[in-house]
Protein backbone atom coordinates (compact mmCIF):
# COMPACT_ATOMS: atom_id res chain seq x y z
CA UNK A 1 180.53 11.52 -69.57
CA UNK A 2 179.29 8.62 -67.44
CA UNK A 3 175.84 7.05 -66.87
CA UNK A 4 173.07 9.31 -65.66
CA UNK A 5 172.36 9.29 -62.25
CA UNK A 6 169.50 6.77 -61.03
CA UNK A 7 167.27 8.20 -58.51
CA UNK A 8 165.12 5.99 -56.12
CA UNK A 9 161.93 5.99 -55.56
CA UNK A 10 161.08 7.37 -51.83
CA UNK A 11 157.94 5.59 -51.79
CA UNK A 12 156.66 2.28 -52.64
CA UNK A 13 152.94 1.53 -53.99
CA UNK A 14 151.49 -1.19 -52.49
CA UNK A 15 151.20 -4.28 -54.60
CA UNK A 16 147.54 -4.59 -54.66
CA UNK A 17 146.36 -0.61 -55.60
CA UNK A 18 142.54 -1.68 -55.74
CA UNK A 19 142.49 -3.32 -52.31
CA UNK A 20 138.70 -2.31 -50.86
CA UNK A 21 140.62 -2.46 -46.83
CA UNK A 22 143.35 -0.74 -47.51
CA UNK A 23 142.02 2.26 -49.67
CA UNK A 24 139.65 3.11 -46.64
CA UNK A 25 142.32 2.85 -44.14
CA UNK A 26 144.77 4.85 -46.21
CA UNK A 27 141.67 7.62 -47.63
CA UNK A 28 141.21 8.17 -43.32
CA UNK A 29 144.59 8.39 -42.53
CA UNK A 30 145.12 10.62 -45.55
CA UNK A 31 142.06 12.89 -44.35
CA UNK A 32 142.97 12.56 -40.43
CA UNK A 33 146.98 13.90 -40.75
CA UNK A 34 145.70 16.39 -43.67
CA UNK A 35 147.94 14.95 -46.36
CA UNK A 36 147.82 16.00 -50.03
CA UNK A 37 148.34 12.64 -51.68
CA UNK A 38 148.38 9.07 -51.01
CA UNK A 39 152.29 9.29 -52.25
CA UNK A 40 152.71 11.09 -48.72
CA UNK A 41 151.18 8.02 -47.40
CA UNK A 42 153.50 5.51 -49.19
CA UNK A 43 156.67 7.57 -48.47
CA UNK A 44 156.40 7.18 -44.43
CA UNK A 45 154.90 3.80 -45.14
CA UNK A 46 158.37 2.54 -46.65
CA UNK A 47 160.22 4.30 -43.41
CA UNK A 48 158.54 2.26 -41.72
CA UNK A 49 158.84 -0.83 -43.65
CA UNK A 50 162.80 -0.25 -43.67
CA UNK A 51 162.90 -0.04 -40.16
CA UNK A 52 161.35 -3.33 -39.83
CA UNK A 53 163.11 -4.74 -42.57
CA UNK A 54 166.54 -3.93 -40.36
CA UNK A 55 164.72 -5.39 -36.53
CA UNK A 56 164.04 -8.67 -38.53
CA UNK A 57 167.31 -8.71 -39.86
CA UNK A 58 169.16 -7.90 -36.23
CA UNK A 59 166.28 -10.43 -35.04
CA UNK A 60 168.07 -13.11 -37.08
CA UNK A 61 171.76 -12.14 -36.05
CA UNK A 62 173.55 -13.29 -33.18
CA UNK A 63 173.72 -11.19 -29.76
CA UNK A 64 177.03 -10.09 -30.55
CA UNK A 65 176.28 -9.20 -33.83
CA UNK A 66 173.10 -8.11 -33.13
CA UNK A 67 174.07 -5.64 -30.22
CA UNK A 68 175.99 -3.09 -32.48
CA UNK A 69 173.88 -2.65 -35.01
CA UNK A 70 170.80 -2.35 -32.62
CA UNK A 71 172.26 0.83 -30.85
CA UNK A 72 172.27 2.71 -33.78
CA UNK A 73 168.39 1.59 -35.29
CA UNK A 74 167.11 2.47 -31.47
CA UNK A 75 169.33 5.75 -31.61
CA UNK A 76 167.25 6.96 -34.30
CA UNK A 77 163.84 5.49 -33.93
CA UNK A 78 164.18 7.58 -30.32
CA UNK A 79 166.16 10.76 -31.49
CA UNK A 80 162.99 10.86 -34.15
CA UNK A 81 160.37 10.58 -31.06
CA UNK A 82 158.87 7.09 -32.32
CA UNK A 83 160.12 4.74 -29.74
CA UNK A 84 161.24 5.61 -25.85
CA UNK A 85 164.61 5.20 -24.33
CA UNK A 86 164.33 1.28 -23.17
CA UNK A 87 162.44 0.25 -25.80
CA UNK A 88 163.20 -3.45 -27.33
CA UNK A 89 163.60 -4.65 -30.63
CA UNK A 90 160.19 -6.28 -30.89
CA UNK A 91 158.78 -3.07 -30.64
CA UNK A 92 159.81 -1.76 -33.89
CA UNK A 93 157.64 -4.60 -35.46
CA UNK A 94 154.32 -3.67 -33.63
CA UNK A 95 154.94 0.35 -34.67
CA UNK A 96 152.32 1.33 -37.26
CA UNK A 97 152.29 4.28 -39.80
CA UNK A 98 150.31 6.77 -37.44
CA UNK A 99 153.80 6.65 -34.67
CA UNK A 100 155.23 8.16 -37.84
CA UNK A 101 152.66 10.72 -38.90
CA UNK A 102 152.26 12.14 -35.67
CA UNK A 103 156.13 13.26 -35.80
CA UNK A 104 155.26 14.98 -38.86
CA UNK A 105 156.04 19.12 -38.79
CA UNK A 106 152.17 19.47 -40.10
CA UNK A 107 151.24 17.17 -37.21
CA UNK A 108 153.07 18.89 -34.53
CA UNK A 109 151.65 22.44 -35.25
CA UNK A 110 148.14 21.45 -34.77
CA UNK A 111 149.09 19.59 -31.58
CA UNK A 112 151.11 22.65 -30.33
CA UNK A 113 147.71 24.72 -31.53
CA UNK A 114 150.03 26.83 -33.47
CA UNK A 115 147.30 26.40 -36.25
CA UNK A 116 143.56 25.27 -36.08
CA UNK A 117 143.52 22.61 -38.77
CA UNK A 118 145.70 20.53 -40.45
CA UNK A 119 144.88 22.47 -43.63
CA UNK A 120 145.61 25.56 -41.83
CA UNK A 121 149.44 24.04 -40.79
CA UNK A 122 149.87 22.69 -44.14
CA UNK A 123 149.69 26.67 -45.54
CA UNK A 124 151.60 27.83 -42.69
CA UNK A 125 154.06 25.66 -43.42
CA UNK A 126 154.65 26.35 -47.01
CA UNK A 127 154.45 30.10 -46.98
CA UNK A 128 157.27 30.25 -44.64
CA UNK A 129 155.44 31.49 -41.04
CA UNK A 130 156.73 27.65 -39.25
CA UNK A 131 160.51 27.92 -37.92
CA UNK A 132 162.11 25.32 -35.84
CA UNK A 133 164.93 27.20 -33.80
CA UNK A 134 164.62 30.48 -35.92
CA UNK A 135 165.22 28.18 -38.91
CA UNK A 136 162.07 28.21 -41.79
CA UNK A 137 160.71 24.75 -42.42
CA UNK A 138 158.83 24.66 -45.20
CA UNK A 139 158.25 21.26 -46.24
CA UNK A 140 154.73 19.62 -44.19
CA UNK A 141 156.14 15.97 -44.33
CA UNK A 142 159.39 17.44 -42.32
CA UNK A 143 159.86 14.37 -39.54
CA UNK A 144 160.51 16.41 -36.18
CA UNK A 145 162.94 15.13 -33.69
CA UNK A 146 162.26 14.80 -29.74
CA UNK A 147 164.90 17.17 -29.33
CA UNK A 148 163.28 19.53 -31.71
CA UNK A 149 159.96 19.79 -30.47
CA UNK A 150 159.62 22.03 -27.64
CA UNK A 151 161.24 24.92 -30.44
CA UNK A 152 158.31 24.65 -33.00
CA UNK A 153 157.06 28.23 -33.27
CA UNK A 154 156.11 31.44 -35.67
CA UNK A 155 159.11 32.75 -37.77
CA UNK A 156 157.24 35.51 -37.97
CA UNK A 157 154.13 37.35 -36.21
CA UNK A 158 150.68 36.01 -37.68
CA UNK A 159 147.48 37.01 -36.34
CA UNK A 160 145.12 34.06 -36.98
CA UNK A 161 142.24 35.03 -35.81
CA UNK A 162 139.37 36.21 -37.97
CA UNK A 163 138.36 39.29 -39.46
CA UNK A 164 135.48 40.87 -38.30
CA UNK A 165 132.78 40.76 -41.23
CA UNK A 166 132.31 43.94 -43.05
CA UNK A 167 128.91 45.41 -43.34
CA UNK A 168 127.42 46.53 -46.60
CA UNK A 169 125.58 49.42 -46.74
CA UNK A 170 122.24 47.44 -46.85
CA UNK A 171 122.69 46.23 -43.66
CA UNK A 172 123.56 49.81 -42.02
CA UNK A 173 120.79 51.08 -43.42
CA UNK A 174 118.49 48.11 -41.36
CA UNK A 175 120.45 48.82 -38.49
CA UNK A 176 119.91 52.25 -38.47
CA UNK A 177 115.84 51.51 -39.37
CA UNK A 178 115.74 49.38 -36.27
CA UNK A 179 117.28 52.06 -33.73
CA UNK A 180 115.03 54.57 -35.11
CA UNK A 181 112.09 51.93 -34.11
CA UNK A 182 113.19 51.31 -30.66
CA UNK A 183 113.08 54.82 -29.75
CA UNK A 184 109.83 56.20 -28.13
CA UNK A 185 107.88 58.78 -30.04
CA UNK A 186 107.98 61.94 -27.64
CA UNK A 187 103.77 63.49 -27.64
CA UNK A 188 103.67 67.18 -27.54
CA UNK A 189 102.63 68.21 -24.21
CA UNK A 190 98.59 69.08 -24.12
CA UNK A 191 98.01 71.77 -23.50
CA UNK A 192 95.85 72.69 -20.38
């Protein structure tokens, strides 16, 4: 039969959980980019940390060791949108967690003004109305490519504006009582 499969973790909690600092930096992020959980948080936090992990590794290699490996870490740090074209390696160490939420589908939509809120492109999102290319995205946390952003749009028509409010019947009748004020009282004509 074989051993059971061992799944990784895709996010990492940070070693002190009751840090004063870092719970009020992560509790604004996690209200700012509208996420549900600080697990969000953690999961583009070790992204990150991997990609750094690799620069200081490549930082420690030789150039001609260092030059093959480097193509393909830049490749994808600018296919995702994080880094531009002639970027260097150093700047993969100064990135922070916010380059990486802002390439976030949920992120994008609200930029784009495809949705008011983050809340709003969060429900979008899930309940299927969010296609990139014609093709249905409905995961929030979906990282969008360069390439890919220019073809966020509706997969299908949505009208998001409000309704107008309906009126109960109290409110007719003081309408109705307030028209009937406005208009002058004709006198009978006197009669001469």
């Amino acid at each position: 039969m074989g051993d059971p499969r061992r799944f990784s973790n895709k996010y990492e909690r940070p070693k002190r959980l009751w840090e004063r600092a870092r719970l009020k930096e992560e509790k604004g992020l996690k209200s700012t980019y509208g996420l549900k959980n600080m697990r969000e948080l953690w999961t583009m936090g070790l992204e990150l940390k991997k990609a750094r992990r690799d620069a200081r590794r490549l930082l420690s290699l030789s150039e001609a060791e260092r030059s093959r490996d480097m193509v393909k870490l830049m490749g994808k740090l600018h296919k995702i949108g994080i880094l531009q074209k002639d970027a260097k390696l150093e700047d993969v160490l100064s990135l922070s967690v916010k380059e990486i939420l802002e390439r976030r589908l949920q992120t994008r939509v609200v930029r784009k003004g495809l949705a008011k809120t983050m809340a709003q492109a969060r429900q979008l999102i899930t309940h299927g109305f969010i296609a990139i290319s014609g093709r249905r995205i409905s995961s929030p946390s979906y990282v969008v490519s360069h390439d890919e952003e220019d073809r966020i749009g509706y997969a299908k028509p949505i009208n998001l504006e409000p309704k107008a409010p309906v009126e109960t019947a109290e409110e007719k009748e003081e309408k109705a009582g307030e028209k009937a004020e406005e208009k002058p009282v004709e006198k009978p004509a006197e009669a001469a």
